[in-house]
N, C-alpha and C. Protein backbone atom coordinates (compact mmCIF):
# COMPACT_ATOMS: atom_id res chain seq x y z
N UNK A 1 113.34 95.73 78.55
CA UNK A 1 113.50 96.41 79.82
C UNK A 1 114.58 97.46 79.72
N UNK A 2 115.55 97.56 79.35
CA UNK A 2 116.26 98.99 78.96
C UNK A 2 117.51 99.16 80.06
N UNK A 3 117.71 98.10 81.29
CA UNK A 3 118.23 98.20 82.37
C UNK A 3 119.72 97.40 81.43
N UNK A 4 120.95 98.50 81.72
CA UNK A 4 122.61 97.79 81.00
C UNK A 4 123.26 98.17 82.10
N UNK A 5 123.87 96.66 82.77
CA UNK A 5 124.50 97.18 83.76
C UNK A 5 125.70 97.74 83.39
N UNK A 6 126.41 97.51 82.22
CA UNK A 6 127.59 97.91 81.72
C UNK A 6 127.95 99.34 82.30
N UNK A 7 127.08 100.27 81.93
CA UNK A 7 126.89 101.86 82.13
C UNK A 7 127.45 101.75 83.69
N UNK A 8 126.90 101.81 85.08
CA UNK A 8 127.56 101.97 86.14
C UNK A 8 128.35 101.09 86.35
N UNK A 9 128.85 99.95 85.82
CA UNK A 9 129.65 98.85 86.38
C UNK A 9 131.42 99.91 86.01
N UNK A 10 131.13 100.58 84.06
CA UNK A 10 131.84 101.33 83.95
C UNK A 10 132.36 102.89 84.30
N UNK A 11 131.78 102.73 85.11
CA UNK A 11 131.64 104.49 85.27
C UNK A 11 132.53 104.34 86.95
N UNK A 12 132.01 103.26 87.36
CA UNK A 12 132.35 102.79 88.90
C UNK A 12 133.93 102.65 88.73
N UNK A 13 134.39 101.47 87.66
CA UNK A 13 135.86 101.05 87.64
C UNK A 13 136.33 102.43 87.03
N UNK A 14 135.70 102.76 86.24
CA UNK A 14 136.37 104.49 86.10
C UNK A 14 136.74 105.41 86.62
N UNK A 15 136.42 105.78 87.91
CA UNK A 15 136.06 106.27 89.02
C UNK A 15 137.01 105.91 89.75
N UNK A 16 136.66 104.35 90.29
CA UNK A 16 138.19 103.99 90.97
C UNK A 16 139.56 103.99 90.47
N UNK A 17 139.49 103.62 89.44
CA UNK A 17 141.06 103.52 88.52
C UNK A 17 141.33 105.44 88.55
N UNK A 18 140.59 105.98 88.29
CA UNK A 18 141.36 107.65 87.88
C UNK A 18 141.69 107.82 89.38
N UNK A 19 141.00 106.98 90.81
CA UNK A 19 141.89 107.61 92.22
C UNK A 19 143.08 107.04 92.39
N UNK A 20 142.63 105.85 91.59
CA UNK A 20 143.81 105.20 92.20
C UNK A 20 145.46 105.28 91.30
N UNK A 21 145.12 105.75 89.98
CA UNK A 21 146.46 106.24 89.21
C UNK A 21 146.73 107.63 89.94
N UNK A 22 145.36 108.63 90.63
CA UNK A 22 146.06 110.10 91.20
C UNK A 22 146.94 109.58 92.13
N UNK A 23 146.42 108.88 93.20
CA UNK A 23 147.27 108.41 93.94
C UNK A 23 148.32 107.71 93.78
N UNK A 24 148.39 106.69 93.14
CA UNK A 24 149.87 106.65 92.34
C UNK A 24 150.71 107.53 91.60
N UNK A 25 150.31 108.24 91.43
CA UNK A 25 151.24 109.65 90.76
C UNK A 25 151.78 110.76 92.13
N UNK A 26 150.81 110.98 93.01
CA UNK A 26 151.06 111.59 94.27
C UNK A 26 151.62 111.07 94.99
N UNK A 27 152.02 109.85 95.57
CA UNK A 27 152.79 109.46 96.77
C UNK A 27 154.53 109.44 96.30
N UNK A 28 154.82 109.16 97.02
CA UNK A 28 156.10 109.48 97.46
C UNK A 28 157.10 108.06 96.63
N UNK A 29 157.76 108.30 95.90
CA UNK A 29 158.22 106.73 95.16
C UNK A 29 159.33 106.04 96.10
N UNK A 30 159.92 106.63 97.03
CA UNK A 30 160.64 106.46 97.85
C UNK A 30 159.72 105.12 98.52
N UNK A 31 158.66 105.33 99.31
CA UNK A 31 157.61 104.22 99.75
C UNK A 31 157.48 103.12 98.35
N UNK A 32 157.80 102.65 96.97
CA UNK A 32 157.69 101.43 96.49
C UNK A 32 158.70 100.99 96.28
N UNK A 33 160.08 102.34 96.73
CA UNK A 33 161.28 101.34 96.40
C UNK A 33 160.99 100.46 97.63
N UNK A 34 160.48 100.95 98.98
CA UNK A 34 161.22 100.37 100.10
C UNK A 34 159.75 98.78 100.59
N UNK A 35 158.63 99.07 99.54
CA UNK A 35 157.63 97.96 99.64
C UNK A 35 156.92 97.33 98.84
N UNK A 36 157.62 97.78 97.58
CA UNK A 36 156.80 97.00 96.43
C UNK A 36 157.70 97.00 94.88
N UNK A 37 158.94 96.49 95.52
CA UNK A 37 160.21 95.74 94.64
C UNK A 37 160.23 96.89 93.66
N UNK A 38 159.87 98.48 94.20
CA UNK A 38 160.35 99.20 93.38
C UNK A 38 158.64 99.75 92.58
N UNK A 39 158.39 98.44 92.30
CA UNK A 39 157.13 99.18 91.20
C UNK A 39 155.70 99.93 92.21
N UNK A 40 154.94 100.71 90.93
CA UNK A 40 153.97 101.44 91.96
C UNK A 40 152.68 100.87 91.11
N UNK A 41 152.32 100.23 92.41
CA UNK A 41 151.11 99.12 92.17
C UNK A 41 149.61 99.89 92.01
N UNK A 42 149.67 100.80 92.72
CA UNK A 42 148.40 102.02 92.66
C UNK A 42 148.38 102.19 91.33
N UNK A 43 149.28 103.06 90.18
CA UNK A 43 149.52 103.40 89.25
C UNK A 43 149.03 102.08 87.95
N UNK A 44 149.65 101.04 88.38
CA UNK A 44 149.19 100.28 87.45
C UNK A 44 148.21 98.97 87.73
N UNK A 45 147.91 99.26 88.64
CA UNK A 45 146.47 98.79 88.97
C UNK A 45 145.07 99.98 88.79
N UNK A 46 145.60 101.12 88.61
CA UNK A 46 144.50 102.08 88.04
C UNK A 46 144.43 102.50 87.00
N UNK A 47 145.38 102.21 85.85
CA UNK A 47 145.47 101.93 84.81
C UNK A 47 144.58 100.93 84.24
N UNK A 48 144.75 99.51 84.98
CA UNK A 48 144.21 98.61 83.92
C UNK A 48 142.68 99.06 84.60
N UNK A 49 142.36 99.33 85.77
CA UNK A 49 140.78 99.27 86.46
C UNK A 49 140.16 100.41 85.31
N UNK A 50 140.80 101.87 84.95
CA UNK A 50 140.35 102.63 84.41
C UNK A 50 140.28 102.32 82.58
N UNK A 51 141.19 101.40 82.35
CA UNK A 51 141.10 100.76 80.96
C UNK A 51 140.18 99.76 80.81
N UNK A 52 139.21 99.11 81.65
CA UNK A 52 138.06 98.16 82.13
C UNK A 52 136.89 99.01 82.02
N UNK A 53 137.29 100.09 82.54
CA UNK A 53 135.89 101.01 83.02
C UNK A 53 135.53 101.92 81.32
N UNK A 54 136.60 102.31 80.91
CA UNK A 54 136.10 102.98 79.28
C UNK A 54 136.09 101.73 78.69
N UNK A 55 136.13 100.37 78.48
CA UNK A 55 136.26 99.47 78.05
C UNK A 55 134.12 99.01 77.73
N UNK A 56 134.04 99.17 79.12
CA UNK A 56 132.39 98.66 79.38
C UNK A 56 131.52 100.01 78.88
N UNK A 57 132.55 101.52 79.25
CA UNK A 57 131.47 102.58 78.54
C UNK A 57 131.63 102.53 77.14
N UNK A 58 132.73 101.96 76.48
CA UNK A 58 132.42 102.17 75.14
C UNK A 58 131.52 101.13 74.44
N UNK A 59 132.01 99.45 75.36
CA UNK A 59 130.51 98.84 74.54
C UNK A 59 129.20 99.66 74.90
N UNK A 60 128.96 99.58 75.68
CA UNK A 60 127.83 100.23 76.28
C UNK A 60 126.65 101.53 74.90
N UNK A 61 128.29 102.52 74.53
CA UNK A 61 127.64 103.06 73.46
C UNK A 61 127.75 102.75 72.20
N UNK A 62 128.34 101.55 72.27
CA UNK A 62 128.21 100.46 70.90
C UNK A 62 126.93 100.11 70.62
N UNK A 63 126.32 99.70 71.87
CA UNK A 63 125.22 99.11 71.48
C UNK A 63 124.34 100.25 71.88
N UNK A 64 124.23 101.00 71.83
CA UNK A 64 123.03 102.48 71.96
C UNK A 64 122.73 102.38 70.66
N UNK A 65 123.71 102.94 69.73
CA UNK A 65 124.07 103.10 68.27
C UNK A 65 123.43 101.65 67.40
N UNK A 66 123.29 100.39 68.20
CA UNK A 66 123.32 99.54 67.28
C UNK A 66 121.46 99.37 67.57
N UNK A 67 121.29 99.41 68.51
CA UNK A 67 119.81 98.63 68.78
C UNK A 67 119.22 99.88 69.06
């Protein structure tokens, strides 16, 4: 059948993780000293979402290449 969900599952967390590190890079750091013990949770929560998302596109063209 030819159907890999990998392909949009990764493209999706890819997608979200690159808004959600812009937006962690754009806001104001003043707002995580005063609500999030300093650290910026956007930033590294779109990090790991966008390290998930090339994670599933690269198996994805692992197995193009293999089968």
């Amino acid at each position: 059948m030819g159907l890999d969900i990998r392909l949009p599952v990764g493209l999706l967390f890819l997608a979200i993780g690159g808004l959600l590190i812009w937006f962690g890079l754009a806001s104001d750091p003043v707002l995580y000293q005063q609500h999030s013990l300093g650290l910026n949770i956007n930033l590294g929560w779109g990090a790991a979402m966008a390290g998930f998302g090339a994670l599933m596109l690269l198996l994805t063209v692992l197995h193009r290449r293999r089968g």
